[in-house]
Protein backbone atom coordinates (compact mmCIF):
# COMPACT_ATOMS: atom_id res chain seq x y z
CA UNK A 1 12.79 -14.61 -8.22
CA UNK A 2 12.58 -14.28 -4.39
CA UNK A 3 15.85 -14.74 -2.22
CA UNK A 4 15.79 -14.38 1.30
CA UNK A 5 11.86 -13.10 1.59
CA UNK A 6 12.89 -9.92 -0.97
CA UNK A 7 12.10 -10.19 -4.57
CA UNK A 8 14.38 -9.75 -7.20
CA UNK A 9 14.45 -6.52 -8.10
CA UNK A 10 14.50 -5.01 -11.40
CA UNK A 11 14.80 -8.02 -13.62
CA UNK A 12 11.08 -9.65 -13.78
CA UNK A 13 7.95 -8.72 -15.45
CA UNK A 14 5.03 -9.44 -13.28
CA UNK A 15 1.25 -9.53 -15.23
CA UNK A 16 -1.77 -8.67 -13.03
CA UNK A 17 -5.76 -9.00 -12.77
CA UNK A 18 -7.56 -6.09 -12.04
CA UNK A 19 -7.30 -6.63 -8.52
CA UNK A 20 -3.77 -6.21 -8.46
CA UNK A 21 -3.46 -10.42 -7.80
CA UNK A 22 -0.26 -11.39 -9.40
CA UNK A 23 -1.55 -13.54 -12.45
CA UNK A 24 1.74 -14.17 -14.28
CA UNK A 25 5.54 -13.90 -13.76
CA UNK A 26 7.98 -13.32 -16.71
CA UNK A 27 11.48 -12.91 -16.57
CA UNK A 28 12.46 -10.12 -18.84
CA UNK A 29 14.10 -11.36 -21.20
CA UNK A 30 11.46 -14.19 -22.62
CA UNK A 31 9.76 -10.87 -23.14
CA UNK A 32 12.02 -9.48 -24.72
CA UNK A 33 11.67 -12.16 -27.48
CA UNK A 34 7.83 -11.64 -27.76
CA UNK A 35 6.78 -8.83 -29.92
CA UNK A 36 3.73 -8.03 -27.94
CA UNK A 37 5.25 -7.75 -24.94
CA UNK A 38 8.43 -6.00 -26.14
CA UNK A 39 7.36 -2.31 -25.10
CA UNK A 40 11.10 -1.17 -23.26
CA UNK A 41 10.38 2.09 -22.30
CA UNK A 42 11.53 5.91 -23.18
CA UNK A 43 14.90 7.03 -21.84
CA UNK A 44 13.35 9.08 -19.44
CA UNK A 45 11.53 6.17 -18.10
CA UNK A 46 14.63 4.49 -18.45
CA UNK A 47 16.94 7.22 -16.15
CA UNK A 48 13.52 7.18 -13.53
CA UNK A 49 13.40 3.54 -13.18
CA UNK A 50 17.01 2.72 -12.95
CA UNK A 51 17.50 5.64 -10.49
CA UNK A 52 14.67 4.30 -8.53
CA UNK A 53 16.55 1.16 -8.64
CA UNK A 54 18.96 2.21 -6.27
CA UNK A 55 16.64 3.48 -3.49
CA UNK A 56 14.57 0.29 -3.75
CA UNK A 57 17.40 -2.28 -2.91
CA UNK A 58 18.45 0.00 -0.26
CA UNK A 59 15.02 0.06 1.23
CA UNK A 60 14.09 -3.66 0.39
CA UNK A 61 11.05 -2.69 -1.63
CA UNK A 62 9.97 -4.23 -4.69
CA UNK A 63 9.48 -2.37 -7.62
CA UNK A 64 7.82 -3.61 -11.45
CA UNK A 65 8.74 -2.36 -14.37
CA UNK A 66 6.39 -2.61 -17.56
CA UNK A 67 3.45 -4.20 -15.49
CA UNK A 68 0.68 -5.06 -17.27
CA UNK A 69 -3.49 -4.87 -15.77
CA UNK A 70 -6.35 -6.89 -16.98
CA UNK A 71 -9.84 -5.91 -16.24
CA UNK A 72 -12.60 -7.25 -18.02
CA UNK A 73 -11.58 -6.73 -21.81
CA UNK A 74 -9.32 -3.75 -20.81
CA UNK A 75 -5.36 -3.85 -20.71
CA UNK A 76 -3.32 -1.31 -18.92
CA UNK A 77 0.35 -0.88 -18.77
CA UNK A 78 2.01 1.07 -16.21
CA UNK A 79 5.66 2.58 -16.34
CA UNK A 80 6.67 1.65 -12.66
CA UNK A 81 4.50 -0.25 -9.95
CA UNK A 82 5.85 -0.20 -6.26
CA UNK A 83 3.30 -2.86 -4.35
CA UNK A 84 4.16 -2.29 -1.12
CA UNK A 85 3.46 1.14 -1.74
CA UNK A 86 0.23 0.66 -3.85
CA UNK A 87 1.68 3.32 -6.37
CA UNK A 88 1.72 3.28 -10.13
CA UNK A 89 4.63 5.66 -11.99
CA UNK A 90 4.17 6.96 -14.98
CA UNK A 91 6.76 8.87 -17.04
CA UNK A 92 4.45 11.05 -19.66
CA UNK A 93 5.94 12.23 -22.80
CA UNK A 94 4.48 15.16 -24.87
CA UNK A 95 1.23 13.26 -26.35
CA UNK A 96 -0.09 13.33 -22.73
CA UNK A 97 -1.04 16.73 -23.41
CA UNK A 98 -3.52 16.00 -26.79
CA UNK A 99 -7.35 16.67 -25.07
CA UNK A 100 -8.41 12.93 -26.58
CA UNK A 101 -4.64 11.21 -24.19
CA UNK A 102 -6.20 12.98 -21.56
CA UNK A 103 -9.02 11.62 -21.47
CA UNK A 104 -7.69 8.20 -21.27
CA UNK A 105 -5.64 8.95 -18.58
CA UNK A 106 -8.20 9.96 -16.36
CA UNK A 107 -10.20 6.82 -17.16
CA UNK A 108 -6.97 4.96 -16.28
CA UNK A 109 -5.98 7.27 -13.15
CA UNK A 110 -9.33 5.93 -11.77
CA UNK A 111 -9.61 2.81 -12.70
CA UNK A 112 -6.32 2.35 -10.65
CA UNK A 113 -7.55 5.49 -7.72
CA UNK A 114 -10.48 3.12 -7.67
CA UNK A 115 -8.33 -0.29 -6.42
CA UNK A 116 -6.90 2.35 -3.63
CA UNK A 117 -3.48 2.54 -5.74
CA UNK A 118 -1.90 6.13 -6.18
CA UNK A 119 -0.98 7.29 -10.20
CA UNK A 120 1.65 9.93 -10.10
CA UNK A 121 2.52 11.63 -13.09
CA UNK A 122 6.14 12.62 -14.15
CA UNK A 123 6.31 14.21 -17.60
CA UNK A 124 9.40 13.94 -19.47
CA UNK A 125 10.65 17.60 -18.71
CA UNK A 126 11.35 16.35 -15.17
CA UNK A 127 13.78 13.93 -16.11
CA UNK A 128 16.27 15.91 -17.81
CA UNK A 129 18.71 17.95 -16.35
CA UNK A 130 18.35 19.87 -14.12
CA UNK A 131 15.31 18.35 -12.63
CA UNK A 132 15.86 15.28 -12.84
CA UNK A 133 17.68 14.41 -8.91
CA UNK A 134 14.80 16.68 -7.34
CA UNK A 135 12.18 14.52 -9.10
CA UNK A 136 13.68 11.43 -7.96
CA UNK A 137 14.05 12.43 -4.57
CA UNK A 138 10.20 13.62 -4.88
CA UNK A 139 9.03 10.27 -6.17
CA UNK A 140 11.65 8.49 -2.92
CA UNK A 141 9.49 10.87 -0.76
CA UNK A 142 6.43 9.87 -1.72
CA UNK A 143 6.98 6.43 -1.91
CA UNK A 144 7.90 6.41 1.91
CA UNK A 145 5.16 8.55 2.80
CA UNK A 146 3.01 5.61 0.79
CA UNK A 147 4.59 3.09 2.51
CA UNK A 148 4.02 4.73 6.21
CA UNK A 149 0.05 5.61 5.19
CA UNK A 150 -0.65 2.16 4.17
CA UNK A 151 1.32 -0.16 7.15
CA UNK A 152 0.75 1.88 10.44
């Protein structure tokens, strides 16, 4: 929902093509009701996002949560995208680690690197105490460093 030229923040579920062209908007909770689309995130996600929250309505900046790609016949879901920012968040728990994860990650690092939007990586570890205000400030950091590179 947009009010005054600002989106609503943290309350829509926006699906994309592989181009990062908005293809679909969902409020949250008709997915909520659809099993395939039901995916709500770890509590560390959960602390990151809603943390993140804050900084974005102070800054005006729009921020996704559970945003889903299409490309071709492949499907990505991302933790956090920022638009403005052209930066993708995820929040990795311990599977990340496994060789064969890995592997997909990359793939999906660069299929994302290669559409000129930034992947950072947060694993779980850095949301929990006492981490977790340093990697929030981190991710606020480079968000506005984001922000400045792409709109000089």
């Amino acid at each position: 929902m947009i009010k005054n030229g600002v989106s609503k923040i943290c309350s829509d579920v926006i699906i994309r093509d592989g181009n990062g062209n908005v293809k679909t908007i969902l409020p949250q909770t008709t997915l909520k009701k659809t099993e395939s689309f039901s995916q709500q995130g770890t509590r560390h996600e959960n602390w990151i996002y809603n943390r993140l929250c804050r900084f974005t309505k102070k800054a005006r900046i729009h921020m996704q949560r559970q945003t889903k790609w299409f490309y071709d016949k492949t499907f990505y879901l991302t933790d956090i995208y920022i638009p403005k920012a052209r930066l993708v968040i995820e929040v990795d728990g311990n599977w990340h680690n496994a060789p064969q994860q890995q592997k997909k990650d990359a793939a999906r690092d660069k299929f994302f690197n290669d559409k000129g939007i930034r992947v950072i990586r947060i694993p779980n570890i850095n949301a929990e105490n006492p981490l977790k205000e340093k990697t929030v400030n981190s991710i606020t950091n480079i968000i506005r460093s984001q922000i400045a590179k792409l709109h000089r």
